[in-house]
Protein backbone atom coordinates (compact mmCIF):
# COMPACT_ATOMS: atom_id res chain seq x y z
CA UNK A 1 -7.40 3.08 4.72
CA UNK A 2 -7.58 6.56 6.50
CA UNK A 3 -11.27 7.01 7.94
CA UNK A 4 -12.21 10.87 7.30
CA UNK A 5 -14.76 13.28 8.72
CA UNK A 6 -15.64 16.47 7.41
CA UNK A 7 -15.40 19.73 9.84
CA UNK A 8 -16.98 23.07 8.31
CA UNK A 9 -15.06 25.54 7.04
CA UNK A 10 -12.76 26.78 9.39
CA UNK A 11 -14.56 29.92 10.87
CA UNK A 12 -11.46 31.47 13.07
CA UNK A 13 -11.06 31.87 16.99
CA UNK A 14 -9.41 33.03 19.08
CA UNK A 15 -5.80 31.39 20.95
CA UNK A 16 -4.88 31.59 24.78
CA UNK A 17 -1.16 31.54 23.73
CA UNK A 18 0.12 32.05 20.46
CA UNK A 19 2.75 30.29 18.75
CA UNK A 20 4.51 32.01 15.51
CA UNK A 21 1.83 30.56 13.48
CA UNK A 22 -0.78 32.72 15.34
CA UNK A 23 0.74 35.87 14.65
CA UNK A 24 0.72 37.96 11.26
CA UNK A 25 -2.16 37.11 8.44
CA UNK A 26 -2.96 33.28 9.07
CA UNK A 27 -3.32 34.00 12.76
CA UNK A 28 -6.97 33.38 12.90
CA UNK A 29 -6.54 30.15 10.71
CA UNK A 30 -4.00 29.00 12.98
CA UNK A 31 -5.51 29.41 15.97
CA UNK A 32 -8.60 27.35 14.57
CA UNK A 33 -6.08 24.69 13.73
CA UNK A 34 -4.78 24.35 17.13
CA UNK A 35 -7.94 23.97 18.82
CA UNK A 36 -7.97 21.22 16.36
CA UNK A 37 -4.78 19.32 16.43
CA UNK A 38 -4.85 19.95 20.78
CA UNK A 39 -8.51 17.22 20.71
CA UNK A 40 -6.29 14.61 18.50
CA UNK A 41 -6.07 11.06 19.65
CA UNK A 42 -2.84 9.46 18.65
CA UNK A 43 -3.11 8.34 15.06
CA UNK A 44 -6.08 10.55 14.76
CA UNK A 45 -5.38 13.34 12.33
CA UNK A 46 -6.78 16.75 10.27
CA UNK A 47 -6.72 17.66 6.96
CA UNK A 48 -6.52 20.80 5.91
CA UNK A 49 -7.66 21.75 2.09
CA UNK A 50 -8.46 24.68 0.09
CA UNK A 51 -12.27 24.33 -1.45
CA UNK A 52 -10.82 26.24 -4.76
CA UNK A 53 -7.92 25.87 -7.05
CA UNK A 54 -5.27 24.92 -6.33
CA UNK A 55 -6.69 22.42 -4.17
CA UNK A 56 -3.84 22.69 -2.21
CA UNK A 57 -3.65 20.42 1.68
CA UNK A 58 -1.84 19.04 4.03
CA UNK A 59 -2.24 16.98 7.25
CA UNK A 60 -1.57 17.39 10.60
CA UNK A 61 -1.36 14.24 12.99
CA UNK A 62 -0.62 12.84 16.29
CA UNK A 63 1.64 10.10 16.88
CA UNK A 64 1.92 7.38 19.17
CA UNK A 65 4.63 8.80 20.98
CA UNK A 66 2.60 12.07 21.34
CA UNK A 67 4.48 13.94 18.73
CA UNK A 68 3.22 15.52 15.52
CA UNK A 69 3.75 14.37 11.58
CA UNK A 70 2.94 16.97 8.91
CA UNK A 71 1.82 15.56 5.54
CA UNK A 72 1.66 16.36 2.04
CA UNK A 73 -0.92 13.39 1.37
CA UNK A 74 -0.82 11.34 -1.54
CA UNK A 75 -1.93 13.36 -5.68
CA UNK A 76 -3.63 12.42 -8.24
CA UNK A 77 -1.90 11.47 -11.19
CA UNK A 78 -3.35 14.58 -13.22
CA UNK A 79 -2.39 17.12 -10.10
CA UNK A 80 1.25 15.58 -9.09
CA UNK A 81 3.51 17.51 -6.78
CA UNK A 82 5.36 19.79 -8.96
CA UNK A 83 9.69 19.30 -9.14
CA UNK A 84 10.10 22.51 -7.46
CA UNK A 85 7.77 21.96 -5.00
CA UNK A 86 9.21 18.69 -4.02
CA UNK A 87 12.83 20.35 -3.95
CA UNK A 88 11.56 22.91 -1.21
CA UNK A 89 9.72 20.17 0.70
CA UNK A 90 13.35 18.57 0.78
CA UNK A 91 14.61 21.83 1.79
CA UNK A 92 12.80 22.16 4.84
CA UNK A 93 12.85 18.51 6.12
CA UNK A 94 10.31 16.51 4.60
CA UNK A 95 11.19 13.22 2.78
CA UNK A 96 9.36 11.00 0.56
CA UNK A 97 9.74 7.23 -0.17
CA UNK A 98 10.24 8.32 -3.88
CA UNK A 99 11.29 11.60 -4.19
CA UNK A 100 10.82 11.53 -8.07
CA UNK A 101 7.24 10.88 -7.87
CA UNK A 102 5.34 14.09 -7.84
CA UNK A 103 2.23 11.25 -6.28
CA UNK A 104 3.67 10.05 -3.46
CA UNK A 105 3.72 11.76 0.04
CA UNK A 106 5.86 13.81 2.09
CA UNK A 107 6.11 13.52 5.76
CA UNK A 108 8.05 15.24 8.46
CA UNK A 109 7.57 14.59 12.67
CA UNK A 110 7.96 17.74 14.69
CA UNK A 111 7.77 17.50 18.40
CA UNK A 112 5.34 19.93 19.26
CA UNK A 113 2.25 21.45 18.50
CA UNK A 114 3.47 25.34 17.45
CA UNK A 115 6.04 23.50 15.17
CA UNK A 116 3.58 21.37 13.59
CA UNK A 117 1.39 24.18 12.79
CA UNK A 118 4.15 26.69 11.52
CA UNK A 119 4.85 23.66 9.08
CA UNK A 120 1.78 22.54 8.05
CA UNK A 121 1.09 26.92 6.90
CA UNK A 122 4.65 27.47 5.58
CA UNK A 123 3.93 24.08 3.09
CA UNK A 124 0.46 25.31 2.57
CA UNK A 125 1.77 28.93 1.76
CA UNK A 126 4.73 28.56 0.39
CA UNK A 127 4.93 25.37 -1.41
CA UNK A 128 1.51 24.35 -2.41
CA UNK A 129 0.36 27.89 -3.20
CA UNK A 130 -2.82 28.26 -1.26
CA UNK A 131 -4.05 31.21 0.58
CA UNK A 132 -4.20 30.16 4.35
CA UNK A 133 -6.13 33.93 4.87
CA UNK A 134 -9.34 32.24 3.22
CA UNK A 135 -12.07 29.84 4.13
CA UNK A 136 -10.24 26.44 4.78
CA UNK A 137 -11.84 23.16 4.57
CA UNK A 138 -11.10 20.45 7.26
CA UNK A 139 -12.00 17.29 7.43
CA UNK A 140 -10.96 14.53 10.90
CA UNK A 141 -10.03 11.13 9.74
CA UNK A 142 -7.72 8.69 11.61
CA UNK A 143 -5.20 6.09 10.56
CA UNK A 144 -5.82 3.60 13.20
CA UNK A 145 -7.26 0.97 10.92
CA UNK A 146 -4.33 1.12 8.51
CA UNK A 147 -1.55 1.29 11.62
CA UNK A 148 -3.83 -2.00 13.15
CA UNK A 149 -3.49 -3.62 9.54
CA UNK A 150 0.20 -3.38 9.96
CA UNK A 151 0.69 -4.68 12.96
CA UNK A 152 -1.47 -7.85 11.94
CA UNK A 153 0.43 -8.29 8.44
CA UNK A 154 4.05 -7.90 10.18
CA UNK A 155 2.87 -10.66 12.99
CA UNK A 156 1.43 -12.77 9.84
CA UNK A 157 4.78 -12.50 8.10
CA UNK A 158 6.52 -13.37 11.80
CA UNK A 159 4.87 -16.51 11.48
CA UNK A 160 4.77 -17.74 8.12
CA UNK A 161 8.42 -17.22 7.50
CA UNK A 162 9.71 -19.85 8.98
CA UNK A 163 7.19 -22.13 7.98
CA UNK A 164 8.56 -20.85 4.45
CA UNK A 165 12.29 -21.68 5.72
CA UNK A 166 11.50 -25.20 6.06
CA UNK A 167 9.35 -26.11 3.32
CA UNK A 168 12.05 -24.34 0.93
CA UNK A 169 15.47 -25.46 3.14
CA UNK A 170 16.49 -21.55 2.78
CA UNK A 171 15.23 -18.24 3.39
CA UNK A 172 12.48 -17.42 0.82
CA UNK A 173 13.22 -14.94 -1.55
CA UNK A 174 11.19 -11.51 -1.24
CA UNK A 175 10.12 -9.39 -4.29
CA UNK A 176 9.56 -5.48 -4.66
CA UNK A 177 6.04 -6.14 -2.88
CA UNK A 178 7.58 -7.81 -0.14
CA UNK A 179 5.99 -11.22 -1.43
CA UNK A 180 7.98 -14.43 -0.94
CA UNK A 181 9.00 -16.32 -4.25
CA UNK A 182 10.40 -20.23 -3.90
CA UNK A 183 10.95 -22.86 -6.93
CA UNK A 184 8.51 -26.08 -6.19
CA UNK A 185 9.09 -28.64 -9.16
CA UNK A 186 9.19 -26.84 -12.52
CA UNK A 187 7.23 -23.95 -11.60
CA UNK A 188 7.90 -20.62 -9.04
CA UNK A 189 5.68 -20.18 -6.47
CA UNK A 190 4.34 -16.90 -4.90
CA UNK A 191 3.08 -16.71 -1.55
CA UNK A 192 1.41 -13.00 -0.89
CA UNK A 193 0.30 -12.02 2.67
CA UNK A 194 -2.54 -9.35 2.76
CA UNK A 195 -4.84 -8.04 5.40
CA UNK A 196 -8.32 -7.43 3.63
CA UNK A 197 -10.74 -4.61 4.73
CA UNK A 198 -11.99 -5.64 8.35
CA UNK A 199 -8.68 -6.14 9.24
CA UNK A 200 -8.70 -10.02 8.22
CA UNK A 201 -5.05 -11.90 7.10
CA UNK A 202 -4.84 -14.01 4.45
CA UNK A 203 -2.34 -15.45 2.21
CA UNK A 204 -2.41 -16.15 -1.43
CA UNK A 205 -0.29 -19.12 -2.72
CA UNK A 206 -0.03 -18.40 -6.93
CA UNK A 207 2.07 -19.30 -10.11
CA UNK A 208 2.03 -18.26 -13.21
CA UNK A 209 1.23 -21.49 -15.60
CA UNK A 210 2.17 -19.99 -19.32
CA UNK A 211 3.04 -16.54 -20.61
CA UNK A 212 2.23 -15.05 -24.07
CA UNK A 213 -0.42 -17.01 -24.96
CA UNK A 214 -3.22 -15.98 -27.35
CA UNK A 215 -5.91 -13.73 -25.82
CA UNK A 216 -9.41 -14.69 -27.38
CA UNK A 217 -12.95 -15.94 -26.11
CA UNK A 218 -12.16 -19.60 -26.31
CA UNK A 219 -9.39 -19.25 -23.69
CA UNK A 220 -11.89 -17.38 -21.15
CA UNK A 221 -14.57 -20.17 -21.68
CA UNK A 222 -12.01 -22.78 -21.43
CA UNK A 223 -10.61 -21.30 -18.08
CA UNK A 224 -13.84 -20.75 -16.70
CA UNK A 225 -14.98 -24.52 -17.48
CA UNK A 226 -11.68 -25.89 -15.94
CA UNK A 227 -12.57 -23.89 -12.56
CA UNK A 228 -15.84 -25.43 -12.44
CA UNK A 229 -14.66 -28.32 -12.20
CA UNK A 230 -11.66 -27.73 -9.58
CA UNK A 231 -12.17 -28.48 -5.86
CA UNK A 232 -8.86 -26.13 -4.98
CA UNK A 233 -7.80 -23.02 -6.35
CA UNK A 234 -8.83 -21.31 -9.40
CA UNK A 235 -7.51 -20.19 -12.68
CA UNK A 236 -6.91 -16.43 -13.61
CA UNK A 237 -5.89 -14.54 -16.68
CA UNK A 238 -3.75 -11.19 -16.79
CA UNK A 239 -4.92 -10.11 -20.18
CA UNK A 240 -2.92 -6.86 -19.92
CA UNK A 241 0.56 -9.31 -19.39
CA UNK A 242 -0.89 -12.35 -21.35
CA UNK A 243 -0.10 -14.74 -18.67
CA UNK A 244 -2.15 -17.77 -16.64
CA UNK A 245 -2.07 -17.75 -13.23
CA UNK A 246 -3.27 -20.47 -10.86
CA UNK A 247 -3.55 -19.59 -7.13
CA UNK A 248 -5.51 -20.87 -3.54
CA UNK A 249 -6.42 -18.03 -0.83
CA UNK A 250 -5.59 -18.99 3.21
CA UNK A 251 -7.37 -17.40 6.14
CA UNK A 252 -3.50 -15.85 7.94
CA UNK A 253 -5.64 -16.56 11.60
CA UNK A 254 -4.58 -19.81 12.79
CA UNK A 255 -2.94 -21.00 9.85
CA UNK A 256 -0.82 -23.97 10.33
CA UNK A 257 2.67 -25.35 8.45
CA UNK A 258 0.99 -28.27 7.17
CA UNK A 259 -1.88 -25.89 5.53
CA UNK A 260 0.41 -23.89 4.31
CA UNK A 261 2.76 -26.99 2.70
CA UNK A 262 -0.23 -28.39 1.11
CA UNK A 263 -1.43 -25.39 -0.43
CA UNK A 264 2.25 -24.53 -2.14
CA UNK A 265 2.53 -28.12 -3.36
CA UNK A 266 -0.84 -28.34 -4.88
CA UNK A 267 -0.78 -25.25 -6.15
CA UNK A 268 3.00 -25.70 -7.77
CA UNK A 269 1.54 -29.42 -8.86
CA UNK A 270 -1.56 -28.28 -10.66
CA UNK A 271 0.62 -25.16 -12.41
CA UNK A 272 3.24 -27.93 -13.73
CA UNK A 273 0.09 -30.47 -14.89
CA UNK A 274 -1.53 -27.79 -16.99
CA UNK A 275 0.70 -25.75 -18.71
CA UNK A 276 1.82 -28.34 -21.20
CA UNK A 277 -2.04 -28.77 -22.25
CA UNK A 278 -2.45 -24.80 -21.96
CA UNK A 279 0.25 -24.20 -24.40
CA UNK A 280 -0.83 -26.97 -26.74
CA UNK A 281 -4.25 -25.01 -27.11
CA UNK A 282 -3.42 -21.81 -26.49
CA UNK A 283 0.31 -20.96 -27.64
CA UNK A 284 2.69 -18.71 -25.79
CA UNK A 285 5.65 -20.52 -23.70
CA UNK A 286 6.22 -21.17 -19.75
CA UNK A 287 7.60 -18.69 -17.23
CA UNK A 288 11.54 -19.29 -16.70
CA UNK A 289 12.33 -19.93 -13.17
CA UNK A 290 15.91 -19.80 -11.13
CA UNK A 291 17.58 -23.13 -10.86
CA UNK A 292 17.85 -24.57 -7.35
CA UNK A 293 20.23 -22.39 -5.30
CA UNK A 294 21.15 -19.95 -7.59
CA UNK A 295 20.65 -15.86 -6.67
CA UNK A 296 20.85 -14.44 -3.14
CA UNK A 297 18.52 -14.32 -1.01
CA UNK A 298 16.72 -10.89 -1.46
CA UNK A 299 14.34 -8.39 -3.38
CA UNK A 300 13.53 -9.46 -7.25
CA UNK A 301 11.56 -7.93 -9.67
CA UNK A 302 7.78 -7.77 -8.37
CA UNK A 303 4.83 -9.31 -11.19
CA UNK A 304 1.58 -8.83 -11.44
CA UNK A 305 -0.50 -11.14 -9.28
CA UNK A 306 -3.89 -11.88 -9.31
CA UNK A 307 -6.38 -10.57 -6.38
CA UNK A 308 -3.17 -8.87 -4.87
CA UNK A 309 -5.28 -5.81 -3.53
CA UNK A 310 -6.06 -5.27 0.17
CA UNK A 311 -4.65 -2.85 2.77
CA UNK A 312 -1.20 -3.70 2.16
């Protein structure tokens, strides 16, 4: 999502004016930074690593409104962001959207250059253990595509809402993904906006058909037969949750209410003419859904969903 350049090892220069960051050991590194953070467009951003263990980086980037974020960017699973090390972030102002997960980031927005560099050292130093007296790689990247992708997925979900609204007579539920879930017939219907690579909308309409049914070669074959043979939508299988899914993908540009109608009620009427004949072959029950007007409007539990990947 973040496009990244790589910058040679930082080779330090001199500063005109130096903040608190340029003085004392780092003040070489830091006044390499700030020639570096002072060219950044807004949403343009550096990254700033060490090439040895402990591998330890953080980000420095400018915001639209001209200000600074520092970031601890997102771990590996096998190199997570130790508890005491996210306890200090907290200390000194960072937050997370899951504090408890040592993979997530931390961010903080500081409204000037000298602070963003004293806090992008003190995290390197001091929490993340990294010498910021040696050789530093940095690499450019920018998060314009990603902020773009946003902008298109929160004007996709502007207008498919309503069109939701009146197709279901009530606000559509929305799950942990921020997916909208409605009851068509017997089955629930899922209706996932993404915006792909290229910065393209589109929204998947799915439902799950039958749950713990019996994984085997004769169920792939059977599936992949039946799509042959479909002129809308497709069949999938989540092996890992033994569950069938059937689902249709929608271009988001231009999409219409009637499109959208159509594609939920085929969709819901092919799940509900199937799964009888699914289970009778391949075991395994059907997928409880709410009865009509029951439960709040508001997050429920998220499920796996079939080609659910894209930016967001």
């Amino acid at each position: 999502m973040n496009s990244v350049e790589p910058v040679n090892s930082v080779e330090p220069v001199g500063a005109a004016e130096p903040s608190s960051a340029d003085r004392g050991p780092a003040a070489p590194v830091a006044a390499f930074l700030r020639l570096q953070v002072e060219s950044l467009a807004p949403l343009d951003f550096i990254s700033v690593g060490m090439p040895m263990p402990p591998f330890a980086a953080t980000q420095i980037g400018r915001t639209l409104q001209d200000t600074f974020e520092v970031r601890v960017p997102p771990q590996e699973e096998g190199r997570p962001i130790e508890l005491a090390q996210r306890t200090r972030l907290g200390e000194l102002g960072f937050a997370s959207p899951a504090p408890a997960d040592g993979t997530v980031p931390w961010t903080k927005e500081v409204g000037d250059l000298d602070a963003a560099l004293d806090e992008a050292l003190t995290v390197m130093r001091d929490v993340l253990g990294g010498d910021v007296r040696a050789a530093l790689d940095v690499l450019h990247g920018s998060s314009r595509a990603y902020h773009e992708a946003q902008q298109r997925l929160e004007e996709l979900r502007r207008r498919i809402e309503p069109m939701l609204a009146e197709l279901d007579g009530r606000q559509p539920q929305v799950d942990a993904d921020g997916d909208y879930t409605m009851r068509v017939g017997e089955v629930s219907v899922i209706i996932v906006p993404r915006v792909i690579p290229g910065a393209m909308t589109v929204v998947r309409v799915v439902a799950v058909t039958n749950s713990e049914v019996t994984i085997g070669p004769e169920l792939g074959l059977f599936l992949a037969r039946l799509n042959f043979g479909l002129m809308f939508g497709r069949f999938a299988l989540d092996v890992e949750h033994r569950a069938i899914w059937f689902d249709e993908t929608l271009l988001g540009d231009g999409l219409t209410a009637e499109q959208l109608r159509f594609t939920v009620e085929m969709v819901s009427h092919t799940a509900t003419e199937w799964r009888q004949r699914l289970q009778q072959m391949f075991g395994g029950g059907f997928t409880e859904v709410e009865p009509p007007g029951q439960g709040p409007a508001g997050p429920v539990p998220a499920r796996p969903k079939p080609g659910a990947a894209g930016y967001l």
